[in-house]
N, C-alpha and C. Protein backbone atom coordinates (compact mmCIF):
# COMPACT_ATOMS: atom_id res chain seq x y z
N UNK A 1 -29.96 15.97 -3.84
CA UNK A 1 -28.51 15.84 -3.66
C UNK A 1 -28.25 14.80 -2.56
N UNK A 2 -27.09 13.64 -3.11
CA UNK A 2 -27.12 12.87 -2.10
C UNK A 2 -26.66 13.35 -0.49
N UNK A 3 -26.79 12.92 0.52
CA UNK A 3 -25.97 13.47 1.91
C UNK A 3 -24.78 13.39 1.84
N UNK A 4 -23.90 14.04 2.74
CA UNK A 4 -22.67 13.86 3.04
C UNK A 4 -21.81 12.53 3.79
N UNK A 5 -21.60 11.97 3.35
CA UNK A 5 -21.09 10.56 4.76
C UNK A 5 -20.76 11.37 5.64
N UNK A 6 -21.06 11.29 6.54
CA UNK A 6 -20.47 12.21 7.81
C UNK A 6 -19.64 10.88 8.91
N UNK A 7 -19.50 9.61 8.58
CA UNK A 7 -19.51 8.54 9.32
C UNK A 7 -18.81 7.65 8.28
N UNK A 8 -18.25 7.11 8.37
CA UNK A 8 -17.54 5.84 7.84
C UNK A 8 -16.89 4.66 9.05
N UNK A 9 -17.29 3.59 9.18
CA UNK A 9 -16.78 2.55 9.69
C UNK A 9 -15.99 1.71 8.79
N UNK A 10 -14.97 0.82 8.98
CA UNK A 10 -13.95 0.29 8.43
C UNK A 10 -13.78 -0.96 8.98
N UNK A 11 -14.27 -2.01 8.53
CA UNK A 11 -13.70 -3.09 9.59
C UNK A 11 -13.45 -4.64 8.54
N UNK A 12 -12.55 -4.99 9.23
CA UNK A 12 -11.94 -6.59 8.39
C UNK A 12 -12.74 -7.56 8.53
N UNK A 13 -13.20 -8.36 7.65
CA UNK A 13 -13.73 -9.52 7.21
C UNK A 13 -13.42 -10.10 8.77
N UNK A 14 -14.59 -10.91 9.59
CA UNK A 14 -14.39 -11.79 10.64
C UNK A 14 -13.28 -13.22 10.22
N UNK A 15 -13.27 -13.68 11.01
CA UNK A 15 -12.45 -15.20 11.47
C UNK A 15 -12.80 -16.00 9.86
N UNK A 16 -12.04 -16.40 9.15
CA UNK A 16 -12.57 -16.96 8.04
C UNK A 16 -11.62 -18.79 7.84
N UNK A 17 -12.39 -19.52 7.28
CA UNK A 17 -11.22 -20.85 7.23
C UNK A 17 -9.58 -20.56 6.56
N UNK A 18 -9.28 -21.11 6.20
CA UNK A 18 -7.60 -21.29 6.17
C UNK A 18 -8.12 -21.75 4.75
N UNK A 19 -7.29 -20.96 3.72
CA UNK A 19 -7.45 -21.33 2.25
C UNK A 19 -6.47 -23.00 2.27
N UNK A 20 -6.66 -23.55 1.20
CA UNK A 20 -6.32 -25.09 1.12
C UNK A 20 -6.94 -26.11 0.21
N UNK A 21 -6.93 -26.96 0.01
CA UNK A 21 -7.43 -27.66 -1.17
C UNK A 21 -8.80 -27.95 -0.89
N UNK A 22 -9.49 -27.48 -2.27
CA UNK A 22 -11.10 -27.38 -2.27
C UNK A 22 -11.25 -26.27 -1.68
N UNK A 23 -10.70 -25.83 -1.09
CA UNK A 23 -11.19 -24.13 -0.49
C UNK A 23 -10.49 -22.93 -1.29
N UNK A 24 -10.84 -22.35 -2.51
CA UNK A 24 -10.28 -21.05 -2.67
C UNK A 24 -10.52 -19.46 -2.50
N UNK A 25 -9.90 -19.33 -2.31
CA UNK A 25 -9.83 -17.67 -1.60
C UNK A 25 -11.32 -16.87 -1.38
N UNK A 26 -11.74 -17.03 -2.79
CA UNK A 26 -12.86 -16.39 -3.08
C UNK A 26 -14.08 -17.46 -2.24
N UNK A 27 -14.15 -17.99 -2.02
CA UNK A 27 -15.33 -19.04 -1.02
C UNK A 27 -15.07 -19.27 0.46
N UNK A 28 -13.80 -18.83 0.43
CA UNK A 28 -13.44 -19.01 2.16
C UNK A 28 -14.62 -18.64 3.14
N UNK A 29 -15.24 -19.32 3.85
CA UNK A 29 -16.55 -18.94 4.69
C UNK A 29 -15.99 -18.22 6.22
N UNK A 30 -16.48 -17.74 6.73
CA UNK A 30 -16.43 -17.60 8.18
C UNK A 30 -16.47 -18.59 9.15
N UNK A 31 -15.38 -19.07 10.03
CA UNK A 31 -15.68 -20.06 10.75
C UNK A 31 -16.96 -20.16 12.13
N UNK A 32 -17.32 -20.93 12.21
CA UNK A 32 -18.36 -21.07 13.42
C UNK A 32 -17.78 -20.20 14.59
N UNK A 33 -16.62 -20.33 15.18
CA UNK A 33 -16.35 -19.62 16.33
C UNK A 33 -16.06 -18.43 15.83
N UNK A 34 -15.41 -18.01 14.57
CA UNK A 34 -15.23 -16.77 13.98
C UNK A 34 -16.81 -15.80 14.13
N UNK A 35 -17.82 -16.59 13.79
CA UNK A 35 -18.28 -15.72 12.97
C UNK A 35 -19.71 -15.39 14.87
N UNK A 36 -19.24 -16.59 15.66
CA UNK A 36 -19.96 -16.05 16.96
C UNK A 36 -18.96 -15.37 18.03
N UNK A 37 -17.47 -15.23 17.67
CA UNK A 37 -16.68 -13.98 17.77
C UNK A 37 -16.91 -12.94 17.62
N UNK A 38 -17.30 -12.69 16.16
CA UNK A 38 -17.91 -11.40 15.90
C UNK A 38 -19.25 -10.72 16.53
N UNK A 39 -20.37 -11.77 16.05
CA UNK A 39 -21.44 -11.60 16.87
C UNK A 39 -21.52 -11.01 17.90
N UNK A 40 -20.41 -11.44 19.12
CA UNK A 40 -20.32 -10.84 20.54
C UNK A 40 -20.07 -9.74 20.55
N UNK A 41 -18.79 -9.36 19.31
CA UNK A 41 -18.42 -7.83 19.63
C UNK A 41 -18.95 -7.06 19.07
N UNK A 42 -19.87 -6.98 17.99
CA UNK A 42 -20.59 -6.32 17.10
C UNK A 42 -21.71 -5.74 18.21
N UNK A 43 -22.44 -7.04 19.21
CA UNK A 43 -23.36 -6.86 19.81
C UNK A 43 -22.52 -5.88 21.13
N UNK A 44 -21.91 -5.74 21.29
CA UNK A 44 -20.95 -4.96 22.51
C UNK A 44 -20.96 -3.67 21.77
N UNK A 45 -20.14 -3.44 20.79
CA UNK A 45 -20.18 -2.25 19.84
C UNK A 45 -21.15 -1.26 19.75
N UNK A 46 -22.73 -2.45 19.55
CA UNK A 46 -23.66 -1.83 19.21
C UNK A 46 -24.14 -1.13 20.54
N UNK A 47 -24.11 -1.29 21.92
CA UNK A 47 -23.95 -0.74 22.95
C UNK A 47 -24.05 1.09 23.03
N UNK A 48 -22.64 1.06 22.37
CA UNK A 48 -21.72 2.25 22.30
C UNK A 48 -22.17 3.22 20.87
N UNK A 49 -23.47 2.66 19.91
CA UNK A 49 -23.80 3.24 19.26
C UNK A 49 -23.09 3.04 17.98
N UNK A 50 -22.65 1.40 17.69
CA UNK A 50 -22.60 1.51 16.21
C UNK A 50 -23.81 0.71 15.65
N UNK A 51 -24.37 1.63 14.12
CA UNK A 51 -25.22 1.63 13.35
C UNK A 51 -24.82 1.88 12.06
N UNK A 52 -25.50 1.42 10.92
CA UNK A 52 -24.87 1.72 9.69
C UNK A 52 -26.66 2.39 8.98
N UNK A 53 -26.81 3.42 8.27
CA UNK A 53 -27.42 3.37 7.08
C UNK A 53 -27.11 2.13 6.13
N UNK A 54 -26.14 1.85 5.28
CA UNK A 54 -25.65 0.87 4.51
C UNK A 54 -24.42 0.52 4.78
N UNK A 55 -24.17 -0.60 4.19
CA UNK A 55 -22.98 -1.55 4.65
C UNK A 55 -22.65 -1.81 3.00
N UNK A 56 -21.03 -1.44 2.66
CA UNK A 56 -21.11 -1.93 1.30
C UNK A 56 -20.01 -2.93 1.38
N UNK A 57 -19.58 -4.38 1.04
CA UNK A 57 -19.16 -5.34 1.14
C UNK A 57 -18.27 -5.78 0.08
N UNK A 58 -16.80 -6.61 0.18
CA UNK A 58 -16.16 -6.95 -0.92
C UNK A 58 -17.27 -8.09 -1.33
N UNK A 59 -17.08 -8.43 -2.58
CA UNK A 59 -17.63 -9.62 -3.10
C UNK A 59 -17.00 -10.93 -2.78
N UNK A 60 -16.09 -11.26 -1.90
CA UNK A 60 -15.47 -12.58 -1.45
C UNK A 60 -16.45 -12.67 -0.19
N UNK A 61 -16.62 -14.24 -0.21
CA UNK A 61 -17.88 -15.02 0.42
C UNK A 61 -17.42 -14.14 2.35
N UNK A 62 -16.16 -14.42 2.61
CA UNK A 62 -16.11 -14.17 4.29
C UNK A 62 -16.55 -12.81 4.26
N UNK A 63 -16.67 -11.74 3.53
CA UNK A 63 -16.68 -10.33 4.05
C UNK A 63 -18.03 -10.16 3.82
N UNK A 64 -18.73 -10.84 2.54
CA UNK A 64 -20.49 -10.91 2.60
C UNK A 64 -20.74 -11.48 3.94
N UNK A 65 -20.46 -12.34 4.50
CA UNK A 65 -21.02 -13.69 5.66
C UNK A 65 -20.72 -12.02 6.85
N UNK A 66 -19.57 -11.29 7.02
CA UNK A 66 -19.75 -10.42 8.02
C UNK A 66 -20.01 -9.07 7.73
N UNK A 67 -20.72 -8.85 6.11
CA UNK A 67 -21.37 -8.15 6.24
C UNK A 67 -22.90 -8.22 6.80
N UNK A 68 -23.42 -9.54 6.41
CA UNK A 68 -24.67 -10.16 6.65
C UNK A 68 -24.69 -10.06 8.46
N UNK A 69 -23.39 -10.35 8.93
CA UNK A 69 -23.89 -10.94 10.48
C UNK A 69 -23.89 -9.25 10.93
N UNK A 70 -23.35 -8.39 10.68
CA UNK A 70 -23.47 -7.05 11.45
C UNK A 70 -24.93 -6.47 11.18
N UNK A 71 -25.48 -6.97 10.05
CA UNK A 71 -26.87 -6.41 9.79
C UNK A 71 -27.85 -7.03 10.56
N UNK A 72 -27.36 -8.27 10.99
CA UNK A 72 -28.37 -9.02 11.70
C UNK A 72 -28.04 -8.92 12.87
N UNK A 73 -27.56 -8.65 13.60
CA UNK A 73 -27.06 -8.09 14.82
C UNK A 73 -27.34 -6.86 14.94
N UNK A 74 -27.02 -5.97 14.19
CA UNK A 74 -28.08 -5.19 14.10
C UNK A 74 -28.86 -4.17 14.13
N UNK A 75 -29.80 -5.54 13.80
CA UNK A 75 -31.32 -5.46 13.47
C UNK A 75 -32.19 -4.44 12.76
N UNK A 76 -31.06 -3.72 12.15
CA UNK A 76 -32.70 -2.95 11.52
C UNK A 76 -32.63 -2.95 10.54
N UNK A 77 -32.46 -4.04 9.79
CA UNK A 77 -32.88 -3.90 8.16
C UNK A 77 -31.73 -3.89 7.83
N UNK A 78 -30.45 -3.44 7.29
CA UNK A 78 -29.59 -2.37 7.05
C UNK A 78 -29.04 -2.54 5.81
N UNK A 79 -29.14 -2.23 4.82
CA UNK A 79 -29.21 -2.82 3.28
C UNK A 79 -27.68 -3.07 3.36
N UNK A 80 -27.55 -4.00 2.72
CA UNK A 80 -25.93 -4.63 2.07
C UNK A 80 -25.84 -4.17 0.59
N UNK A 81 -24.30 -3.74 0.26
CA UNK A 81 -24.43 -3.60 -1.07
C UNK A 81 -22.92 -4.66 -1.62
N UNK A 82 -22.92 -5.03 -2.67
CA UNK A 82 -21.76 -5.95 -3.35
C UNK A 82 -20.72 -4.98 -3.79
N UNK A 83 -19.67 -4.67 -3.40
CA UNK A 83 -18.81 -3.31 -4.06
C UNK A 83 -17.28 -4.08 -4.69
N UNK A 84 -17.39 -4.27 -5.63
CA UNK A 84 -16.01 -4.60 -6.63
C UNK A 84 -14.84 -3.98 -5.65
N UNK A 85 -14.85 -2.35 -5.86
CA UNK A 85 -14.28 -1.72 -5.24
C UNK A 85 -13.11 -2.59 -3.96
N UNK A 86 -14.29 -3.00 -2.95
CA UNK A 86 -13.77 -3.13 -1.70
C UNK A 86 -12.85 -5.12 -1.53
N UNK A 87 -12.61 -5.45 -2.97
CA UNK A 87 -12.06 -7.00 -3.14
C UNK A 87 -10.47 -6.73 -2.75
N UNK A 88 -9.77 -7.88 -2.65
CA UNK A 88 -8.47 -7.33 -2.09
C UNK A 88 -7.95 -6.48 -3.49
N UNK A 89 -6.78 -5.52 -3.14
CA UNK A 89 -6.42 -4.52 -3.86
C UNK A 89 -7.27 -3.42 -3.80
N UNK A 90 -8.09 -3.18 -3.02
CA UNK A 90 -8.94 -2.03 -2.66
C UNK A 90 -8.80 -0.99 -3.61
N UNK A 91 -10.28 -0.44 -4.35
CA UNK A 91 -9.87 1.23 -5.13
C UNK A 91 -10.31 2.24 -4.26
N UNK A 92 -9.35 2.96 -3.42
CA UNK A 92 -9.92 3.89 -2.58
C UNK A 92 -11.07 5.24 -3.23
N UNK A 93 -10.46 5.79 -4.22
CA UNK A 93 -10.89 6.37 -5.25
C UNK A 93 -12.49 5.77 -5.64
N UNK A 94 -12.07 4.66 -6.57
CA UNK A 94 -14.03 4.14 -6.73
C UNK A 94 -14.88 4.17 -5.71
N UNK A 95 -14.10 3.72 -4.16
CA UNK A 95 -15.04 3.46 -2.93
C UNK A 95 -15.64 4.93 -2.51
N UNK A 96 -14.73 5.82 -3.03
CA UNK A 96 -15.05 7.57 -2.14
C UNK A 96 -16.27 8.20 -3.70
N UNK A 97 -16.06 7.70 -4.30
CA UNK A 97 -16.95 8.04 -5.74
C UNK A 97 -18.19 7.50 -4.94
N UNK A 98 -18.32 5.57 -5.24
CA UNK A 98 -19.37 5.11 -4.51
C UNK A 98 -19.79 5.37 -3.50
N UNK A 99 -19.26 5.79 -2.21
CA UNK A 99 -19.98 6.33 -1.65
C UNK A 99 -20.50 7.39 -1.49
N UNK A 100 -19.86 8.47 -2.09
CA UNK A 100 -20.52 9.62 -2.43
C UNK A 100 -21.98 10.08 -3.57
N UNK A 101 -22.40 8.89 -4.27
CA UNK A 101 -22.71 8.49 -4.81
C UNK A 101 -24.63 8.09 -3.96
N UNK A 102 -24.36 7.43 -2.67
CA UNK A 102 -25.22 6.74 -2.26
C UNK A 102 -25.95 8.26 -1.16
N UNK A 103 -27.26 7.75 -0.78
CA UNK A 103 -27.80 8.90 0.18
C UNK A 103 -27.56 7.70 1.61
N UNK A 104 -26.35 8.23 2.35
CA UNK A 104 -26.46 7.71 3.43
C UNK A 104 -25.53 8.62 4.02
N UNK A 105 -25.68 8.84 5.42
CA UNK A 105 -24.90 9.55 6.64
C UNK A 105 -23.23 8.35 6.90
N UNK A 106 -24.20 7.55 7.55
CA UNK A 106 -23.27 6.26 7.69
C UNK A 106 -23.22 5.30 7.21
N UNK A 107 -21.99 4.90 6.84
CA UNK A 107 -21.74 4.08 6.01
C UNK A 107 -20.40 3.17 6.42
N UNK A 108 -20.55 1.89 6.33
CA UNK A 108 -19.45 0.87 6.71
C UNK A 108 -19.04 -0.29 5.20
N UNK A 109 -17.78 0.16 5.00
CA UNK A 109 -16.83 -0.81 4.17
C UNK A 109 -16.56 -2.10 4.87
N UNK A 110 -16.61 -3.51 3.98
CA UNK A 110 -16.10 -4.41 4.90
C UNK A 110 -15.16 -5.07 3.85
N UNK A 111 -13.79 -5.29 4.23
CA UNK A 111 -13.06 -5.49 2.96
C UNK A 111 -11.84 -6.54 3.69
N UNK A 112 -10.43 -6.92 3.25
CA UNK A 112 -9.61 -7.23 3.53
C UNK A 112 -8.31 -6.39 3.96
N UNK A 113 -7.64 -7.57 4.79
CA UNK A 113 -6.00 -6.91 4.70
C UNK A 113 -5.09 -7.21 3.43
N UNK A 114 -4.19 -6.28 3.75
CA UNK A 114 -4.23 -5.03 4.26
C UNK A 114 -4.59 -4.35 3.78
N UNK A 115 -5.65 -4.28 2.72
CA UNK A 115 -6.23 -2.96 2.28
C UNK A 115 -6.90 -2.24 2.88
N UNK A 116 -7.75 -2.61 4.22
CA UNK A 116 -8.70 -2.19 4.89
C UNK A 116 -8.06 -0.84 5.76
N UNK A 117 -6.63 -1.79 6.35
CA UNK A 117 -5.95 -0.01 6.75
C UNK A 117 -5.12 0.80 6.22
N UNK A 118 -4.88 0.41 4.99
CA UNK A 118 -4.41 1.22 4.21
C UNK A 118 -5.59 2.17 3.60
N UNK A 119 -7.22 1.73 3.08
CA UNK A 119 -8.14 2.76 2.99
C UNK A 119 -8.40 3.42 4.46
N UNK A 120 -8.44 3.12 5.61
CA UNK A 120 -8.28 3.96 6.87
C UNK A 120 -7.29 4.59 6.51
N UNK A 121 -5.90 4.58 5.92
CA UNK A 121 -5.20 5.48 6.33
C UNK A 121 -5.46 6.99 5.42
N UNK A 122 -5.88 6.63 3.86
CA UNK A 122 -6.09 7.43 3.18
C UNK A 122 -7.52 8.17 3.24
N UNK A 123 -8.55 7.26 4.48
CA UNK A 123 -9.40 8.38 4.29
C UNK A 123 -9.50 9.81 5.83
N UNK A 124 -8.60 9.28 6.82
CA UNK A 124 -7.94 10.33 7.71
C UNK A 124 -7.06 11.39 6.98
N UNK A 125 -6.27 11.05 6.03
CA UNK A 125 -5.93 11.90 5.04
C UNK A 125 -4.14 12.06 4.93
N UNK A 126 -3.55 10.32 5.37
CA UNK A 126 -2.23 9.82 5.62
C UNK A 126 -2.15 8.69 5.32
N UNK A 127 -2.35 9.05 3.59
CA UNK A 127 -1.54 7.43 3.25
C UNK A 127 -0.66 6.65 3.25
N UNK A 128 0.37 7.16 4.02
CA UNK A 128 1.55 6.77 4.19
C UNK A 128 1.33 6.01 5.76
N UNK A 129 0.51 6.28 6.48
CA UNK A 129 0.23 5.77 7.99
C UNK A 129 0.23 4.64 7.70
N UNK A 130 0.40 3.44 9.09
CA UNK A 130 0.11 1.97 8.96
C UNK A 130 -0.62 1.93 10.41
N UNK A 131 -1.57 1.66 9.38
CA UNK A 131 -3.08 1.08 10.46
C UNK A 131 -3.03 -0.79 10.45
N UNK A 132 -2.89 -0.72 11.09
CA UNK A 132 -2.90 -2.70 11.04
C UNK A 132 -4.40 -2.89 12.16
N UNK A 133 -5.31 -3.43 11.08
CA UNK A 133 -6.44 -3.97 11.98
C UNK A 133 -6.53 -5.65 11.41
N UNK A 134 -6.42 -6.33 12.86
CA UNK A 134 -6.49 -7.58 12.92
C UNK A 134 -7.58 -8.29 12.50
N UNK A 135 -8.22 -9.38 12.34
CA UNK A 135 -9.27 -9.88 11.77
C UNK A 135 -10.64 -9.65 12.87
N UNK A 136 -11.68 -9.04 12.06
CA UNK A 136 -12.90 -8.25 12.96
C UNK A 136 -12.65 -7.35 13.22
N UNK A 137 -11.39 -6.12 12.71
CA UNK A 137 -11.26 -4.75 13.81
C UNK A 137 -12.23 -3.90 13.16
N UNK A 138 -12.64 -2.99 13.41
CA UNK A 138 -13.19 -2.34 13.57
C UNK A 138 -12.48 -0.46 14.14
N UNK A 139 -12.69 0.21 12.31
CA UNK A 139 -12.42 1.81 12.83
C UNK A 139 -13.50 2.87 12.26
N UNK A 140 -13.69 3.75 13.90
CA UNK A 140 -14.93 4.62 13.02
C UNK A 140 -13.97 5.85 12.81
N UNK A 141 -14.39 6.27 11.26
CA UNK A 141 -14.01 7.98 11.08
C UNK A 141 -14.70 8.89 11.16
N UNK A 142 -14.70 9.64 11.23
CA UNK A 142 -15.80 11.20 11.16
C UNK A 142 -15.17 11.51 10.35
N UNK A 143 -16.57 11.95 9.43
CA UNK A 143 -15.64 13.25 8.08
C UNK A 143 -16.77 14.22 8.31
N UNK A 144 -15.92 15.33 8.96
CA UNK A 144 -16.79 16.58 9.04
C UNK A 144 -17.15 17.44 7.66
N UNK A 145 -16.33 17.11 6.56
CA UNK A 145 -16.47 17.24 5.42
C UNK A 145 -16.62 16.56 4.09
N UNK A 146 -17.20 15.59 4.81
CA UNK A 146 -17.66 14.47 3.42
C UNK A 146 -16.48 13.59 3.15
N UNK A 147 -16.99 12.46 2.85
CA UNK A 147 -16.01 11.41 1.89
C UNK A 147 -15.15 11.66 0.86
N UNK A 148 -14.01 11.61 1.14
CA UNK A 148 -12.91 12.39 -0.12
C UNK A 148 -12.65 13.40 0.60
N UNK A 149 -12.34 14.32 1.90
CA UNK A 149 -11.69 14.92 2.29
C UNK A 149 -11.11 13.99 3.52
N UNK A 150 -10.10 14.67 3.99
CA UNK A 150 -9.45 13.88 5.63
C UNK A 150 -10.51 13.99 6.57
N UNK A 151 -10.40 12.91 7.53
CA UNK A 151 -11.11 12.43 8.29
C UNK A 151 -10.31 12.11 9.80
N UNK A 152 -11.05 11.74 10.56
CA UNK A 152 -10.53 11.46 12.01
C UNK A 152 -11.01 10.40 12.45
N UNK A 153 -10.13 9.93 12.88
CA UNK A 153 -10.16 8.34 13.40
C UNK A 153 -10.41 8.83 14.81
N UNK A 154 -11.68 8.53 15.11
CA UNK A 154 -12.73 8.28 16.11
C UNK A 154 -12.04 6.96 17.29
N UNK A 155 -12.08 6.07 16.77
CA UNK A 155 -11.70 4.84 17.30
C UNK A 155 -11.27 3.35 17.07
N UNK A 156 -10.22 3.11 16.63
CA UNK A 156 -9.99 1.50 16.19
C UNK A 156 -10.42 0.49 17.37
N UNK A 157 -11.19 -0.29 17.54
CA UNK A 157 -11.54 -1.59 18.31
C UNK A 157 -10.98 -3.17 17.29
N UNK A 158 -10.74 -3.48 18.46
CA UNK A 158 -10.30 -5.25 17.68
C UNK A 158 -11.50 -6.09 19.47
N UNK A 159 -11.82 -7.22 18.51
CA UNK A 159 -12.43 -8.23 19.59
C UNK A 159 -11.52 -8.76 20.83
N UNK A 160 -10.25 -8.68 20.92
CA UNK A 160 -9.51 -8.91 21.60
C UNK A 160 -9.39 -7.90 22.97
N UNK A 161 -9.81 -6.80 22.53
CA UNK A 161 -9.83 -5.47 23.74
C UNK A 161 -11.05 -5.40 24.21
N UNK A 162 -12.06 -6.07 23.84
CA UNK A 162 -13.59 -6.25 24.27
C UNK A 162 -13.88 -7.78 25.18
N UNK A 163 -12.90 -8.73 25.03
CA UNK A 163 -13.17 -9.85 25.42
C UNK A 163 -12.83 -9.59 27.15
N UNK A 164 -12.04 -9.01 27.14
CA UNK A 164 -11.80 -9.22 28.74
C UNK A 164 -12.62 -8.84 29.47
């Protein structure tokens, strides 16, 4: 039987270019200072004890590029998965299937706005809440009862409250 998520992290695609001609949505990369933005706070984060079992990722290029940089930061391996699910228009539903689905404790979505806090809001168990996480935020939940019941928002971080 798979485990329970007991852990969910939530966090927005890092610093990505500015869509524009020759650049569409779906290829938008992470910018250089974006993506050693993140780096810093991921590595600060990781401090305080964030870790993932798996990381499951929208399929648009910026949220792979920061799913990739949190695994490599790090460092231990931490498998990436490609999740349809988590593309803009988020299926909260498929994502709580899929992850229920997988044997992992912890587990981190990396997706867009605003879907990203709108699935924070529905997996605390208030979809009607407005979570606004800025680009790189970062929220951990506890689900003392598995994925697909309400959850508690542990802590929202943005890179901006870490820089000072």
């Amino acid at each position: 039987m798979p485990a329970l998520t007991t852990h969910l992290t939530i966090i927005r695609h890092a610093w990505a270019e500015d869509p524009g001609p020759g650049v569409d949505d779906f290829h938008r990369r992470l910018t250089k200072p974006g993506r050693k933005r993140f780096e810093k706070f991921v590595r600060r984060l990781e401090k305080v004890g964030l870790g993932f079992d798996l990381i499951a990722t929208s399929p648009l290029i910026r949220c792979r590029e920061t799913a990739e940089t949190l695994a490599a930061e790090l460092g231990a391996g931490t498998p990436i998965a490609i999740v349809d699910a988590l593309a803009p228009g988020s299926d909260w539903q498929s994502l709580v299937e899929w992850t229920i689905s997988q044997d992992a404790a912890r587990v981190a979505w990396v997706g867009h706005a605003p879907c990203v806090g709108r699935l924070a809001a529905l997996t605390i168990g208030d979809g009607s809440a407005a979570i606004r996480m800025t680009k790189g935020a970062v929220a951990s939940i506890r689900l003392d009862d598995g994925i697909g019941h309400p959850g508690e928002l542990e802590w929202l971080a943005t890179a901006a409250l870490l820089e000072s």
